[in-house]
PDB file of N, CA and C in Angstrom:
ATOM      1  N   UNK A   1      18.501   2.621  21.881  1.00  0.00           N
ATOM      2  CA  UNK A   1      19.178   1.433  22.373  1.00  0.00           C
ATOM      3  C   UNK A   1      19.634   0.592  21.177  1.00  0.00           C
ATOM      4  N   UNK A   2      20.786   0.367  21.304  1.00  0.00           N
ATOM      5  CA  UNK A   2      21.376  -0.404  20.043  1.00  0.00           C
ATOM      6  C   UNK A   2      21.653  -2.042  20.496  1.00  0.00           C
ATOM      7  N   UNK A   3      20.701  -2.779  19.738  1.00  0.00           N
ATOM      8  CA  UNK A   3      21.166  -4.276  19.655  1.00  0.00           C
ATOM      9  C   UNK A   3      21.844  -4.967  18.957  1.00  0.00           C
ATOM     10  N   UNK A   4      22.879  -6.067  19.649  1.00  0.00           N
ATOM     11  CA  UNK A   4      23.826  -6.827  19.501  1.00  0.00           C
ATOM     12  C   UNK A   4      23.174  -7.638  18.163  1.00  0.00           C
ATOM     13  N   UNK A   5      23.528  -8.256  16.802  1.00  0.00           N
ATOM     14  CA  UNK A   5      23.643  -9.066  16.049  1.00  0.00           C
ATOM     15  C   UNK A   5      23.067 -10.345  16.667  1.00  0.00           C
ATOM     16  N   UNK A   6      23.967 -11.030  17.556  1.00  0.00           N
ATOM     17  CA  UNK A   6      24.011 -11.731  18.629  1.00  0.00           C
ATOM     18  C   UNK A   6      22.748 -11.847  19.015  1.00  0.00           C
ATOM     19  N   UNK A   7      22.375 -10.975  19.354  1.00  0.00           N
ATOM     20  CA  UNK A   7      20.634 -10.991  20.386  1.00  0.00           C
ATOM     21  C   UNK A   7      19.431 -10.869  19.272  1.00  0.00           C
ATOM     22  N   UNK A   8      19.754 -10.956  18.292  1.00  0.00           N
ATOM     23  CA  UNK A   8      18.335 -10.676  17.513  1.00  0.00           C
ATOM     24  C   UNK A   8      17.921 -11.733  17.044  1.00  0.00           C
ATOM     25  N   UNK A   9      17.003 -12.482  16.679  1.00  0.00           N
ATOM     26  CA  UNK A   9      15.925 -13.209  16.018  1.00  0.00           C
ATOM     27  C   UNK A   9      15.719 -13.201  14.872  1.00  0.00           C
ATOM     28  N   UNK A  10      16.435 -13.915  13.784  1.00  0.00           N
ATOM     29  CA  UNK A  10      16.158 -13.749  12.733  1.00  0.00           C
ATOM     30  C   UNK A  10      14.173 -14.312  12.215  1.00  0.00           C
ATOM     31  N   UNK A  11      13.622 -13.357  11.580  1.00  0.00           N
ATOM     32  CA  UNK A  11      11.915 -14.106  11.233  1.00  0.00           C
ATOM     33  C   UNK A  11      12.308 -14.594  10.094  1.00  0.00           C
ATOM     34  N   UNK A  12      11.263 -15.347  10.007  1.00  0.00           N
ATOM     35  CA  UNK A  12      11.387 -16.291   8.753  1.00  0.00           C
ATOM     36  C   UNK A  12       9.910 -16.780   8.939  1.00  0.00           C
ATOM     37  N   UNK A  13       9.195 -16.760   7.258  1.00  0.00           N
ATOM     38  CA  UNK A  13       8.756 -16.647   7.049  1.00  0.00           C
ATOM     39  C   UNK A  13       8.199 -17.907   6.044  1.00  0.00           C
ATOM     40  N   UNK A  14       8.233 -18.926   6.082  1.00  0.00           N
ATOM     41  CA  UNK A  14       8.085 -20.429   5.324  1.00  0.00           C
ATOM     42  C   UNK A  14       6.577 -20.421   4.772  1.00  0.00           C
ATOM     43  N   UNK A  15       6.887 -20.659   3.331  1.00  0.00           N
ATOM     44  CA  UNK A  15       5.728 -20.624   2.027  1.00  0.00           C
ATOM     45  C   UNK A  15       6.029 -22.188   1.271  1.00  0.00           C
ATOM     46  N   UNK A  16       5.016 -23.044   1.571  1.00  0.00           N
ATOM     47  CA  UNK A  16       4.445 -24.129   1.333  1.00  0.00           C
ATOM     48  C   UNK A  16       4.301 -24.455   0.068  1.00  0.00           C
ATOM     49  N   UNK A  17       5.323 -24.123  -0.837  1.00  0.00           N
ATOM     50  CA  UNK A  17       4.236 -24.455  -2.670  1.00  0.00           C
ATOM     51  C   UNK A  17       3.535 -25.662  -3.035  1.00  0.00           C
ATOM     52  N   UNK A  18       3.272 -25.270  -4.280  1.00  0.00           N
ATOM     53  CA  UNK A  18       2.774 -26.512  -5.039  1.00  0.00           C
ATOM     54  C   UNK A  18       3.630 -27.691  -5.566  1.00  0.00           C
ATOM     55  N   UNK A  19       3.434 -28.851  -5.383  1.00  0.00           N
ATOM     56  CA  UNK A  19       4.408 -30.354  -5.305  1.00  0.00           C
ATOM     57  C   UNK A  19       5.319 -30.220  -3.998  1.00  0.00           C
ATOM     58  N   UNK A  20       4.833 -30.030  -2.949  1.00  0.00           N
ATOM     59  CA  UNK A  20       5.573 -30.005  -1.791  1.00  0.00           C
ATOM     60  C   UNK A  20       6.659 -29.332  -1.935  1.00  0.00           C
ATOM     61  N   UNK A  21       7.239 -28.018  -2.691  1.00  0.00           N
ATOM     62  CA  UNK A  21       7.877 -27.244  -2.825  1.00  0.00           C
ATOM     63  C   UNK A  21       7.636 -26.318  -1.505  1.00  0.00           C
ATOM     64  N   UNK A  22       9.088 -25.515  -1.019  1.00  0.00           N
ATOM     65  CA  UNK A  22       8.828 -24.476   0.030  1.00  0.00           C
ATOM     66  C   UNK A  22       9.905 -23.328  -0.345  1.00  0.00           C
ATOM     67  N   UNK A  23       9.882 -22.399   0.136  1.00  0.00           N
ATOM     68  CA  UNK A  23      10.313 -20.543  -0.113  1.00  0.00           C
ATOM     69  C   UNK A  23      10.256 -20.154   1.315  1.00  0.00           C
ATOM     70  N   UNK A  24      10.730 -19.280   1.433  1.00  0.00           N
ATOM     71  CA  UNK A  24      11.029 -18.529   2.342  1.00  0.00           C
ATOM     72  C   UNK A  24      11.549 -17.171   2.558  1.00  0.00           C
ATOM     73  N   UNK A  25      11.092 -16.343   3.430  1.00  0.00           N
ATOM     74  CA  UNK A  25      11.633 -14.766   3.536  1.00  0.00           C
ATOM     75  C   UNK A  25      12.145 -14.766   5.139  1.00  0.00           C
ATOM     76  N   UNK A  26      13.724 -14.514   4.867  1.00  0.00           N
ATOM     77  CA  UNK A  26      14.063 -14.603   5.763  1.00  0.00           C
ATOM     78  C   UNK A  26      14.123 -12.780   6.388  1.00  0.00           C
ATOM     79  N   UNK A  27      14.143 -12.055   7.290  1.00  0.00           N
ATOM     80  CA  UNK A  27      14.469 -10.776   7.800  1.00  0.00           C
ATOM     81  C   UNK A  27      15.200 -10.574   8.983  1.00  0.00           C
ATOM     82  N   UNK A  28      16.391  -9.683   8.863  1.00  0.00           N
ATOM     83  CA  UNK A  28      17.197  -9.615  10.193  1.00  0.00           C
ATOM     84  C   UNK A  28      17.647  -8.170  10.135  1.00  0.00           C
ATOM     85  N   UNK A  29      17.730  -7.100  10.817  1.00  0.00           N
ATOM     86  CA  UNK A  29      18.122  -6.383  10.823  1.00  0.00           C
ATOM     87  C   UNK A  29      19.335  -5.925  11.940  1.00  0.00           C
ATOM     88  N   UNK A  30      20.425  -5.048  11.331  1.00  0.00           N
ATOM     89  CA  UNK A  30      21.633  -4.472  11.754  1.00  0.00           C
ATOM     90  C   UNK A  30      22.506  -3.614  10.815  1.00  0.00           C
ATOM     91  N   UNK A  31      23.097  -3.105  12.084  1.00  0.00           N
ATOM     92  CA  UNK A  31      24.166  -1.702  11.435  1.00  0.00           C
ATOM     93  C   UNK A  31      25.392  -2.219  10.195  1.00  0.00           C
ATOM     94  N   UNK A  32      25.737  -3.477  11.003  1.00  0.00           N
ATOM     95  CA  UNK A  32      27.236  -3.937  10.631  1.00  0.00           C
ATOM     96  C   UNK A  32      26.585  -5.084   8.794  1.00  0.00           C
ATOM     97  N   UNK A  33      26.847  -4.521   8.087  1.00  0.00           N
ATOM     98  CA  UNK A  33      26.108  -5.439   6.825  1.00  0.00           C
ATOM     99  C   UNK A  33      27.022  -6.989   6.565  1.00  0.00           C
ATOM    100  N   UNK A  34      27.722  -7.264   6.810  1.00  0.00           N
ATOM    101  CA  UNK A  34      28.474  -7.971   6.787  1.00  0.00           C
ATOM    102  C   UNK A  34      28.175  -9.084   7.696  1.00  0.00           C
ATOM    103  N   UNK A  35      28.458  -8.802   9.165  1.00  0.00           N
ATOM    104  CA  UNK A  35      27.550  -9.649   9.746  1.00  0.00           C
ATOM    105  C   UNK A  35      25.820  -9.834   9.897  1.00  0.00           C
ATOM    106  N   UNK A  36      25.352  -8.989   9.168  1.00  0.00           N
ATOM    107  CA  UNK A  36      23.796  -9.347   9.002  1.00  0.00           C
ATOM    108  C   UNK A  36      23.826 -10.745   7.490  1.00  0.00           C
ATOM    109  N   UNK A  37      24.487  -9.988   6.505  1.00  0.00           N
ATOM    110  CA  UNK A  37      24.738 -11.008   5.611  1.00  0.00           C
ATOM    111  C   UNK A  37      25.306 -12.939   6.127  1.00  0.00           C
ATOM    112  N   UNK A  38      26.469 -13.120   6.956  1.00  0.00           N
ATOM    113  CA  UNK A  38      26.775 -13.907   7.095  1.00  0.00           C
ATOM    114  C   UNK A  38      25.652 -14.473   7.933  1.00  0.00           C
ATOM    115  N   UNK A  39      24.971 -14.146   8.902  1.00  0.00           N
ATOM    116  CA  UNK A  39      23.867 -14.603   9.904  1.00  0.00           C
ATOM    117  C   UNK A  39      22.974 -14.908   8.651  1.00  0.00           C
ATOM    118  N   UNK A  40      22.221 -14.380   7.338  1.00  0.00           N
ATOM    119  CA  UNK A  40      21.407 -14.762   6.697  1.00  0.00           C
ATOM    120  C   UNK A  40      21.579 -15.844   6.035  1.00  0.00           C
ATOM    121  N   UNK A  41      22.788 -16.055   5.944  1.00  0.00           N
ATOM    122  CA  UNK A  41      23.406 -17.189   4.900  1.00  0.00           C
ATOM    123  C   UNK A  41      23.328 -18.549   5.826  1.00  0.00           C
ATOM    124  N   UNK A  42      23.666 -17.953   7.336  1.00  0.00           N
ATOM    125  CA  UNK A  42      23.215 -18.999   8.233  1.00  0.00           C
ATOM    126  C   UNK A  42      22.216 -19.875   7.965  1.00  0.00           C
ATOM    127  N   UNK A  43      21.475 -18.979   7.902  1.00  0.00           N
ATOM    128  CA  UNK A  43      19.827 -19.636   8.499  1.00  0.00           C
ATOM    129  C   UNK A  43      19.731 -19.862   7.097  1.00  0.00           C
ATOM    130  N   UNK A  44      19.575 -18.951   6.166  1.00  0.00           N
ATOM    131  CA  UNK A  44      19.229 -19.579   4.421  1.00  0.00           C
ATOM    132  C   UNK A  44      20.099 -21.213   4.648  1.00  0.00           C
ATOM    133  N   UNK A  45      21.233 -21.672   4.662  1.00  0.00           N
ATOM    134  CA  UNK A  45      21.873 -22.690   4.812  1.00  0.00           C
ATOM    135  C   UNK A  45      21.128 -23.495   5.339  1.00  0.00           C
ATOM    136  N   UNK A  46      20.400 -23.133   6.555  1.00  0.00           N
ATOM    137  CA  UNK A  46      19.992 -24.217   7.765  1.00  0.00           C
ATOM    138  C   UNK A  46      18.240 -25.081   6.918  1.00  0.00           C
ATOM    139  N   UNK A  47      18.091 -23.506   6.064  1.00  0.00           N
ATOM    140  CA  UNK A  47      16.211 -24.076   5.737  1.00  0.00           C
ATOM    141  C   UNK A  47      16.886 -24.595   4.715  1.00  0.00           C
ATOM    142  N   UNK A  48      17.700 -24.835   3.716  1.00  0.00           N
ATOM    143  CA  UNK A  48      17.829 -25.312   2.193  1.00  0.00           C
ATOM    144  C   UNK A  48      18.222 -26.696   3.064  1.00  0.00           C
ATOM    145  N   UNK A  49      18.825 -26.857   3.799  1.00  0.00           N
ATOM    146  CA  UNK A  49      19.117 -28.612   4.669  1.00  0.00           C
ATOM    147  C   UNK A  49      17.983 -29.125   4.685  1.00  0.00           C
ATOM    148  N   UNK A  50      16.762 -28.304   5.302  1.00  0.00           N
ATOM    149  CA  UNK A  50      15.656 -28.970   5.825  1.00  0.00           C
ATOM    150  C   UNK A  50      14.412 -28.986   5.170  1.00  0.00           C
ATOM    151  N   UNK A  51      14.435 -28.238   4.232  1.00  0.00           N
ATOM    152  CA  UNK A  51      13.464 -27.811   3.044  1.00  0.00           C
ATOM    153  C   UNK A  51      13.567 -27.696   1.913  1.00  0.00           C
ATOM    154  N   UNK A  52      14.754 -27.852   1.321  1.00  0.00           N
ATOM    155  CA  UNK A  52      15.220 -28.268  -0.120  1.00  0.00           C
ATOM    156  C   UNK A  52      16.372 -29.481  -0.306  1.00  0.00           C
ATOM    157  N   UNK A  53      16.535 -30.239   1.207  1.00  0.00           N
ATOM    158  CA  UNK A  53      17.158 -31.330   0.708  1.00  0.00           C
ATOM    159  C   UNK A  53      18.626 -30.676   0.325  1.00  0.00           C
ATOM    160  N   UNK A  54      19.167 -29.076   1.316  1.00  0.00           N
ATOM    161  CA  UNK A  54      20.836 -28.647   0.676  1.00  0.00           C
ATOM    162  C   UNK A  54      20.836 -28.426  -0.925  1.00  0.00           C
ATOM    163  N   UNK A  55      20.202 -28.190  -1.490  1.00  0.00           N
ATOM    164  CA  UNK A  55      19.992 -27.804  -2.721  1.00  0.00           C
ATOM    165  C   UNK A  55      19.713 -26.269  -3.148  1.00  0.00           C
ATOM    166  N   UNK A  56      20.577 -25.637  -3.656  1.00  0.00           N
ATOM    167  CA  UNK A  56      20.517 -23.799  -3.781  1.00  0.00           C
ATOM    168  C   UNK A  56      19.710 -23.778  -4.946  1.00  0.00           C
TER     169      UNK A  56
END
């Protein structure tokens, strides 16, 4: 059974450092690399807003 991009759940995985620093492992899997890439950049985008203050 092959799943849609669309329907999957990206995990993520949030690591707490030292001086209130945070990291993260994000995982998504699919056929099409391109849209797995752009969906990662998503969510990488969404935690650097909320956990690094938008800062790469």
């Amino acid at each position: 059974m092959e799943v849609n991009i669309q329907e999957q759940i990206p995990s993520v995985k949030l690591i707490k450092g030292q001086k209130d620093s945070y990291g993260w492992e994000i995982k998504l899997f699919g056929k099409d690399t391109n849209k797995v890439l752009e969906e990662l950049k998503k969510v990488n985008n969404n935690l650097l807003e909320e956990y690094a203050g938008g800062e790469e």
